[in-house]
N, C-alpha and C. Protein backbone atom coordinates (compact mmCIF):
# COMPACT_ATOMS: atom_id res chain seq x y z
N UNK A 1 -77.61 -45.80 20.63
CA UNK A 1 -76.19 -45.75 20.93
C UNK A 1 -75.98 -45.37 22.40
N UNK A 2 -75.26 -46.28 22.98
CA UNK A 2 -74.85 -45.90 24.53
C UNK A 2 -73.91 -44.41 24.52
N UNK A 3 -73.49 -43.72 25.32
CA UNK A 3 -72.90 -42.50 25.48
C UNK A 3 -72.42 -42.36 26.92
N UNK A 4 -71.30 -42.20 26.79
CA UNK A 4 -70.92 -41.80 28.67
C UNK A 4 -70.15 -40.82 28.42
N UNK A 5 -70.53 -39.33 28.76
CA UNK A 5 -69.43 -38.05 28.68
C UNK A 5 -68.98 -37.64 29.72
N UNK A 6 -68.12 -37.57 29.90
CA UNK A 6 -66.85 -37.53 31.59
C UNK A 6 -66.95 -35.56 30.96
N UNK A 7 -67.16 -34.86 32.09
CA UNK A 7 -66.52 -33.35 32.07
C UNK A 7 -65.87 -33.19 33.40
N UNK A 8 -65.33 -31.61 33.22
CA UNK A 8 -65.10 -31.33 34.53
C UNK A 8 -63.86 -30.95 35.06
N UNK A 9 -62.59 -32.53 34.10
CA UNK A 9 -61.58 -32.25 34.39
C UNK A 9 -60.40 -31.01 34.50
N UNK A 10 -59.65 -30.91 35.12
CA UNK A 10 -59.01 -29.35 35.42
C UNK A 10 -57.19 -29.82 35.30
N UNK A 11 -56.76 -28.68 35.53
CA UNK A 11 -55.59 -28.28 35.67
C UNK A 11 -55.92 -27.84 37.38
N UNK A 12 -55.39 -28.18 38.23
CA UNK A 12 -55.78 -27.78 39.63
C UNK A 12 -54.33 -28.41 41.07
N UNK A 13 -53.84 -27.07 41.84
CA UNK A 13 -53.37 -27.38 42.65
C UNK A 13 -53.32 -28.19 43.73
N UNK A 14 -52.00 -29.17 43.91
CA UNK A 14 -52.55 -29.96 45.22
C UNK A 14 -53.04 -28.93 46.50
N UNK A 15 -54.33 -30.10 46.83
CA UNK A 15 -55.03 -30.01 48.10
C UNK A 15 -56.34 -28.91 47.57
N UNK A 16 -56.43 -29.24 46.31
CA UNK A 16 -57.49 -28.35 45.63
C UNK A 16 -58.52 -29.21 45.66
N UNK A 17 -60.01 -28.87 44.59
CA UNK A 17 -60.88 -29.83 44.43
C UNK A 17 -61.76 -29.13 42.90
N UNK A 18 -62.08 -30.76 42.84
CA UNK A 18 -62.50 -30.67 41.30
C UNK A 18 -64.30 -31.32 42.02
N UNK A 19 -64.82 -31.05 40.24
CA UNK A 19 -66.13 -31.83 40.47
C UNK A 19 -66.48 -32.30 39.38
N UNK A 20 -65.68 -34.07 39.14
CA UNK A 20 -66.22 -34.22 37.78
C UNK A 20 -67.46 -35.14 37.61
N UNK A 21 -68.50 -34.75 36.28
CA UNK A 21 -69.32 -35.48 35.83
C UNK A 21 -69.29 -36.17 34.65
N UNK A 22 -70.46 -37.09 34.67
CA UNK A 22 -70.39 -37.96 33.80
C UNK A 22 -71.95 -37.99 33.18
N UNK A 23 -72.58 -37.65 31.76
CA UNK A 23 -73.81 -37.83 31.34
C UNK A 23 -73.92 -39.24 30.75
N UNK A 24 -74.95 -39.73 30.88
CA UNK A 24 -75.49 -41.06 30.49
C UNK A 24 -76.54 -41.16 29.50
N UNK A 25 -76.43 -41.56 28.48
CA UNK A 25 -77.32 -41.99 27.63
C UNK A 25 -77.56 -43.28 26.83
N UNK A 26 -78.57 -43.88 26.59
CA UNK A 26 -78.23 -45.35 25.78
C UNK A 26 -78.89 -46.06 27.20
N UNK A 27 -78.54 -46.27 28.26
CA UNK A 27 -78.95 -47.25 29.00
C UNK A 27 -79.87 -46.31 30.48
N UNK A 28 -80.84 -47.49 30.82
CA UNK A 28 -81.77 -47.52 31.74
C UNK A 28 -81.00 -46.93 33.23
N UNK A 29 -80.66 -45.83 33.26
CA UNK A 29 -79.43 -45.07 34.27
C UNK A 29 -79.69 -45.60 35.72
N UNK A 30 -80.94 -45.50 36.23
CA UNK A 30 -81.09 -45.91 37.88
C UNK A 30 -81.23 -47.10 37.86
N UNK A 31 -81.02 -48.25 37.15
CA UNK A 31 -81.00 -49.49 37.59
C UNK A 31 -79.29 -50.59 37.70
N UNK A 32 -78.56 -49.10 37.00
CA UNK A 32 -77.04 -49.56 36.91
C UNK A 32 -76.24 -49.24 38.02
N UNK A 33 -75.64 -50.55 37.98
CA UNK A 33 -74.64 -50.49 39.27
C UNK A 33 -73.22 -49.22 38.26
N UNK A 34 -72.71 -48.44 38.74
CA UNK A 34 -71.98 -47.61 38.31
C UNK A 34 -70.55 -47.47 38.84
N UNK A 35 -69.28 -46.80 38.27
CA UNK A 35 -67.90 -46.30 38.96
C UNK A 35 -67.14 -45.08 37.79
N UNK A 36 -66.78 -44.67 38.66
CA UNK A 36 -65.39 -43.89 38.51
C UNK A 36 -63.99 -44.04 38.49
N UNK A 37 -63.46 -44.77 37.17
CA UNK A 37 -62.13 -45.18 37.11
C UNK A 37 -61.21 -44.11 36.72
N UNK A 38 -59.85 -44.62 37.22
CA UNK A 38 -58.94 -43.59 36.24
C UNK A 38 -57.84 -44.69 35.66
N UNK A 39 -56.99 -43.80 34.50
CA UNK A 39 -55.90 -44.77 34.37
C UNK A 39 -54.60 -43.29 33.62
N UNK A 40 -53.85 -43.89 34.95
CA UNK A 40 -52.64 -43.14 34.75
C UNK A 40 -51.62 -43.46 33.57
N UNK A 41 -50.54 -42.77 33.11
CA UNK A 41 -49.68 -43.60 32.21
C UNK A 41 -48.61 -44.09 32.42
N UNK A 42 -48.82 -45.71 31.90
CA UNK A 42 -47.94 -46.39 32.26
C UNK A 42 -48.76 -47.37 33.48
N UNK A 43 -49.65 -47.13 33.86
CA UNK A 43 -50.94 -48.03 34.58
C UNK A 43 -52.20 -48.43 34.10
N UNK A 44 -52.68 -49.50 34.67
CA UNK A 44 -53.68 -50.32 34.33
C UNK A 44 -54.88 -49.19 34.80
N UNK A 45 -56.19 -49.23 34.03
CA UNK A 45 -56.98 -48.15 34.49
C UNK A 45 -57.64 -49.02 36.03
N UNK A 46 -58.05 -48.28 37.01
CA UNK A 46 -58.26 -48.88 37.91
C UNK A 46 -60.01 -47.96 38.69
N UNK A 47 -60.85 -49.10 39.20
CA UNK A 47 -61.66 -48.34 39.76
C UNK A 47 -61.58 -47.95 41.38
N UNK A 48 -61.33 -46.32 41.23
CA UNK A 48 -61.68 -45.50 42.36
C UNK A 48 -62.74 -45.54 43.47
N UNK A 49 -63.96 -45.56 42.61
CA UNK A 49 -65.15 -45.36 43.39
C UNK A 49 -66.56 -46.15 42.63
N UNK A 50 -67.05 -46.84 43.62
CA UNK A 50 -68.38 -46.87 42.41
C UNK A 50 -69.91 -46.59 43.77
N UNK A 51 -70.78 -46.64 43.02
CA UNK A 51 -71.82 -46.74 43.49
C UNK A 51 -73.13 -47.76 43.18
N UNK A 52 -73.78 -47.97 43.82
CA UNK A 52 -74.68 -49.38 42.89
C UNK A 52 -76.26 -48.45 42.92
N UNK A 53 -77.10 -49.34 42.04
CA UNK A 53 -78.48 -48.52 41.65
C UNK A 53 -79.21 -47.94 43.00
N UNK A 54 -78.82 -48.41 44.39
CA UNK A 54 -79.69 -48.38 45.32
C UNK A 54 -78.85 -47.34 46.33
N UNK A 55 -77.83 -46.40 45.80
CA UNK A 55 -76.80 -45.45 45.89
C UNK A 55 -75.68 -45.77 47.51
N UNK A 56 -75.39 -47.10 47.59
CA UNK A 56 -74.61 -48.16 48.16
C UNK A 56 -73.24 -47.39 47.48
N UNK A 57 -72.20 -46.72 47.94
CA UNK A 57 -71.03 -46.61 47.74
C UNK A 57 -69.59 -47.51 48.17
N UNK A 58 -68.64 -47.55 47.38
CA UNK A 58 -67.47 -48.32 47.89
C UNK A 58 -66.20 -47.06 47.24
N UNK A 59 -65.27 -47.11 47.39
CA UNK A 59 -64.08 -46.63 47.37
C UNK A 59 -62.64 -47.18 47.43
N UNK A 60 -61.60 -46.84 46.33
CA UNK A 60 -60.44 -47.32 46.77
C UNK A 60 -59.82 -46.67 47.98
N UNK A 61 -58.92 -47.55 48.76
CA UNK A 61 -57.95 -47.05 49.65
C UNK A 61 -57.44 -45.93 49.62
N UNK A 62 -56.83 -45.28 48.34
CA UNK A 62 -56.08 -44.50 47.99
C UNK A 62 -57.26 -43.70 47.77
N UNK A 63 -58.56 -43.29 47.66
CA UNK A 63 -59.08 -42.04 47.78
C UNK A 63 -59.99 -41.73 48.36
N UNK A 64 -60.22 -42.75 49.45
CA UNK A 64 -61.41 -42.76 50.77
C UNK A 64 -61.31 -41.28 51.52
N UNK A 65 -62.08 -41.11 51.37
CA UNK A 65 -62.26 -40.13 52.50
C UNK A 65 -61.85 -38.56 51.90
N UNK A 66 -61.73 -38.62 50.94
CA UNK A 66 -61.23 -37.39 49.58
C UNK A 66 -61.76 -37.22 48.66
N UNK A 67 -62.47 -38.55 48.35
CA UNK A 67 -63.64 -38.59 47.14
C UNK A 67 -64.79 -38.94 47.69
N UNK A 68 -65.64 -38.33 46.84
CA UNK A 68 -67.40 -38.71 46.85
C UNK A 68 -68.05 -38.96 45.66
N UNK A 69 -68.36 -39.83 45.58
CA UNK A 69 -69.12 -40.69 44.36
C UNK A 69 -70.84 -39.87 44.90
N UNK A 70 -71.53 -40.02 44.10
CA UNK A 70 -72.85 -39.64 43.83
C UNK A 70 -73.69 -39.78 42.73
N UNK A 71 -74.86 -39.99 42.30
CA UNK A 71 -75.48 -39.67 41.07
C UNK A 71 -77.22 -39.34 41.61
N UNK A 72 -77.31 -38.52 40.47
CA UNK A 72 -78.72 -38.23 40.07
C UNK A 72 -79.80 -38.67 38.94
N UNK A 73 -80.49 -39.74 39.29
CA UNK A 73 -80.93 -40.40 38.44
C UNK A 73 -82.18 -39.87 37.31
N UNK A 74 -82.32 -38.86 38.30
CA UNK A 74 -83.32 -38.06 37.32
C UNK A 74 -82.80 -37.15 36.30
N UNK A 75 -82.11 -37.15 36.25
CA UNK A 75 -80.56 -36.48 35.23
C UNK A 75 -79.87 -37.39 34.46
N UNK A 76 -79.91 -38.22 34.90
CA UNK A 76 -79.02 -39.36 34.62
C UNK A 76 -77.24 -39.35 34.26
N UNK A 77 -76.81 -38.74 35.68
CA UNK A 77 -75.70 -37.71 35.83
C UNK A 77 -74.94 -38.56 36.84
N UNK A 78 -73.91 -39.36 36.79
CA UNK A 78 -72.83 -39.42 38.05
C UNK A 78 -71.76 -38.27 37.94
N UNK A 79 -71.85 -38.22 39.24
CA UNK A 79 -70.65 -37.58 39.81
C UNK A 79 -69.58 -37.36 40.84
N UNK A 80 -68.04 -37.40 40.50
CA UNK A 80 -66.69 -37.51 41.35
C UNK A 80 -67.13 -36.01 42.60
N UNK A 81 -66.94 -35.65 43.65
CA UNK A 81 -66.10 -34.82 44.25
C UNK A 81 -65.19 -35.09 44.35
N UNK A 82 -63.78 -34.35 43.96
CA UNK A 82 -62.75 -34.90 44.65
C UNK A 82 -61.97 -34.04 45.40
N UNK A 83 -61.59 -34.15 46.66
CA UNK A 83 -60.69 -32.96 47.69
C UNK A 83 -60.03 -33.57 47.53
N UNK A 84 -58.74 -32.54 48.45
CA UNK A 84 -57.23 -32.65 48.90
C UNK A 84 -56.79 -33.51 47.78
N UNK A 85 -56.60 -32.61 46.63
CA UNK A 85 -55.85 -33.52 45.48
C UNK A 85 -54.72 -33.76 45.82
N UNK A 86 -54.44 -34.82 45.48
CA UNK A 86 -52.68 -35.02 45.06
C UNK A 86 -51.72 -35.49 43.92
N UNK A 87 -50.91 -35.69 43.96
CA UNK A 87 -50.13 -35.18 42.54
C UNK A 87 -50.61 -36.94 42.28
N UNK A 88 -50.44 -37.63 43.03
CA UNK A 88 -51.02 -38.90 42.51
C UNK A 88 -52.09 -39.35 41.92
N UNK A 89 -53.35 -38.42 42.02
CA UNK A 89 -54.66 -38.18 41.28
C UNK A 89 -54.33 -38.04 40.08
N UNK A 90 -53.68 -37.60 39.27
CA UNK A 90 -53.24 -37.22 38.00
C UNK A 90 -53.71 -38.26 36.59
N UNK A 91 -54.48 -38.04 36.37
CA UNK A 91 -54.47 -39.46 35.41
C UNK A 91 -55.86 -38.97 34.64
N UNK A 92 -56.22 -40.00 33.88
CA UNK A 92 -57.42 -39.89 33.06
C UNK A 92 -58.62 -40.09 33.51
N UNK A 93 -60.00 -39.64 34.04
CA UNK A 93 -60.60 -40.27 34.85
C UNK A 93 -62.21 -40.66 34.04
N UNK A 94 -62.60 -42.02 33.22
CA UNK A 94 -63.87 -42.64 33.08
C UNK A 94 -65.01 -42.95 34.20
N UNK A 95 -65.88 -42.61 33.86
CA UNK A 95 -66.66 -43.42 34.12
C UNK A 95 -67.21 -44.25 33.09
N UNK A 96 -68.39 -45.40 34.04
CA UNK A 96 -68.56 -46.42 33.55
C UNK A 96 -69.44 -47.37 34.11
N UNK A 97 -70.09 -48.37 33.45
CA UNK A 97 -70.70 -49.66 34.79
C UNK A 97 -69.63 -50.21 35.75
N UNK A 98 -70.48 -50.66 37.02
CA UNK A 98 -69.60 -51.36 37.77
C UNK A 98 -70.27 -52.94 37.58
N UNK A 99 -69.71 -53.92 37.47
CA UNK A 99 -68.61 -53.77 36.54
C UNK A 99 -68.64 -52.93 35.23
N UNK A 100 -67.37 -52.71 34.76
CA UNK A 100 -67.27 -51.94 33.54
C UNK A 100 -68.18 -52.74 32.15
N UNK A 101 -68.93 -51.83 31.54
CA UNK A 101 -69.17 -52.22 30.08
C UNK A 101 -68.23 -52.45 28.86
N UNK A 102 -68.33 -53.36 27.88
CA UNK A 102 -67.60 -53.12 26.83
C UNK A 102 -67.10 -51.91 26.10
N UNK A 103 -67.93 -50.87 26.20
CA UNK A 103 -66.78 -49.62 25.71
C UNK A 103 -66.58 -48.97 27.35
N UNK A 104 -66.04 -47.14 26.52
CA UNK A 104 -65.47 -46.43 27.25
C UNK A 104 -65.71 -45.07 26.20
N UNK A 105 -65.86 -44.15 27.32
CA UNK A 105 -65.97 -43.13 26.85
C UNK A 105 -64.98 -42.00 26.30
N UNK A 106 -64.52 -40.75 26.11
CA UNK A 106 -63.61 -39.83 26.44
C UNK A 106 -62.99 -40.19 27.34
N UNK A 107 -63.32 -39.72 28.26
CA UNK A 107 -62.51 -39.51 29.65
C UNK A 107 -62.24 -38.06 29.93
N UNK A 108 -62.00 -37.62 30.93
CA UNK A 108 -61.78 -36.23 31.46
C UNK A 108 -60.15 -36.27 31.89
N UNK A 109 -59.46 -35.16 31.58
CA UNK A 109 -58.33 -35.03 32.51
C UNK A 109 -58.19 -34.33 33.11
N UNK A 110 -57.45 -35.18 34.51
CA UNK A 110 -57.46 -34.07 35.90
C UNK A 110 -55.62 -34.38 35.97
N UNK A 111 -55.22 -33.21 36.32
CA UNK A 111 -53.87 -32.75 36.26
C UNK A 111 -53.86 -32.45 37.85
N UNK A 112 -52.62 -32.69 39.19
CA UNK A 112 -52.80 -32.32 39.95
C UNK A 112 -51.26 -31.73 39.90
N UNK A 113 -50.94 -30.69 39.74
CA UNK A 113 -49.76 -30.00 40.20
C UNK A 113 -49.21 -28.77 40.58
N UNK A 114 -48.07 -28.61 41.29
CA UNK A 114 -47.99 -27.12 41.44
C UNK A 114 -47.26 -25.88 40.83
């Protein structure tokens, strides 16, 4: 059985920072291209950040330079930094393959308000 568990998520003030992870099980972890989506409500879930097996990062517009994608393959662990929250961060946040796999996990929630 595949497994993707998102932790981490908070209740946290803007311009704060979170650190969420994601455990992997079921699939061959360092050979997957990987991301960090969220999906707000009332929005399409969208990917944030991903990283590929050879730890090659990309980022959306909206959280360049605020987020850091990462993983540890000997763990088989991705993980969000995310600074200078903003109330627009707010949403549900998966990970997942990049591209995405047929399921989805939990998800973590990150709340950004004051």
């Amino acid at each position: 059985q595949v497994q993707l568990v998102e932790s981490g998520g908070d209740l946290v003030q803007p311009e704060g920072s979170l650190r969420l992870s994601c455990a992997a099980s079921g699939i061959i972890f360092s050979i997957r291209d990987m991301g960090w989506y969220r999906q707000a409500p009332g929005k399409q879930r969208e990917l944030v950040a991903g990283i590929s097996s050879r730890g090659r990062t990309v980022y959306a517009d909206s959280v360049k330079d605020r987020f850091t994608i990462s993983r540890d393959n000997e763990k088989n662990t991705l993980y969000l930094q995310m600074n200078s929250l903003k109330a627009e961060d707010t949403a549900v946040y998966y990970c997942n393959g990049n591209p995405a796999f047929g399921y989805w996990g939990q998800g973590t929630q990150v709340t950004v308000s004051s």
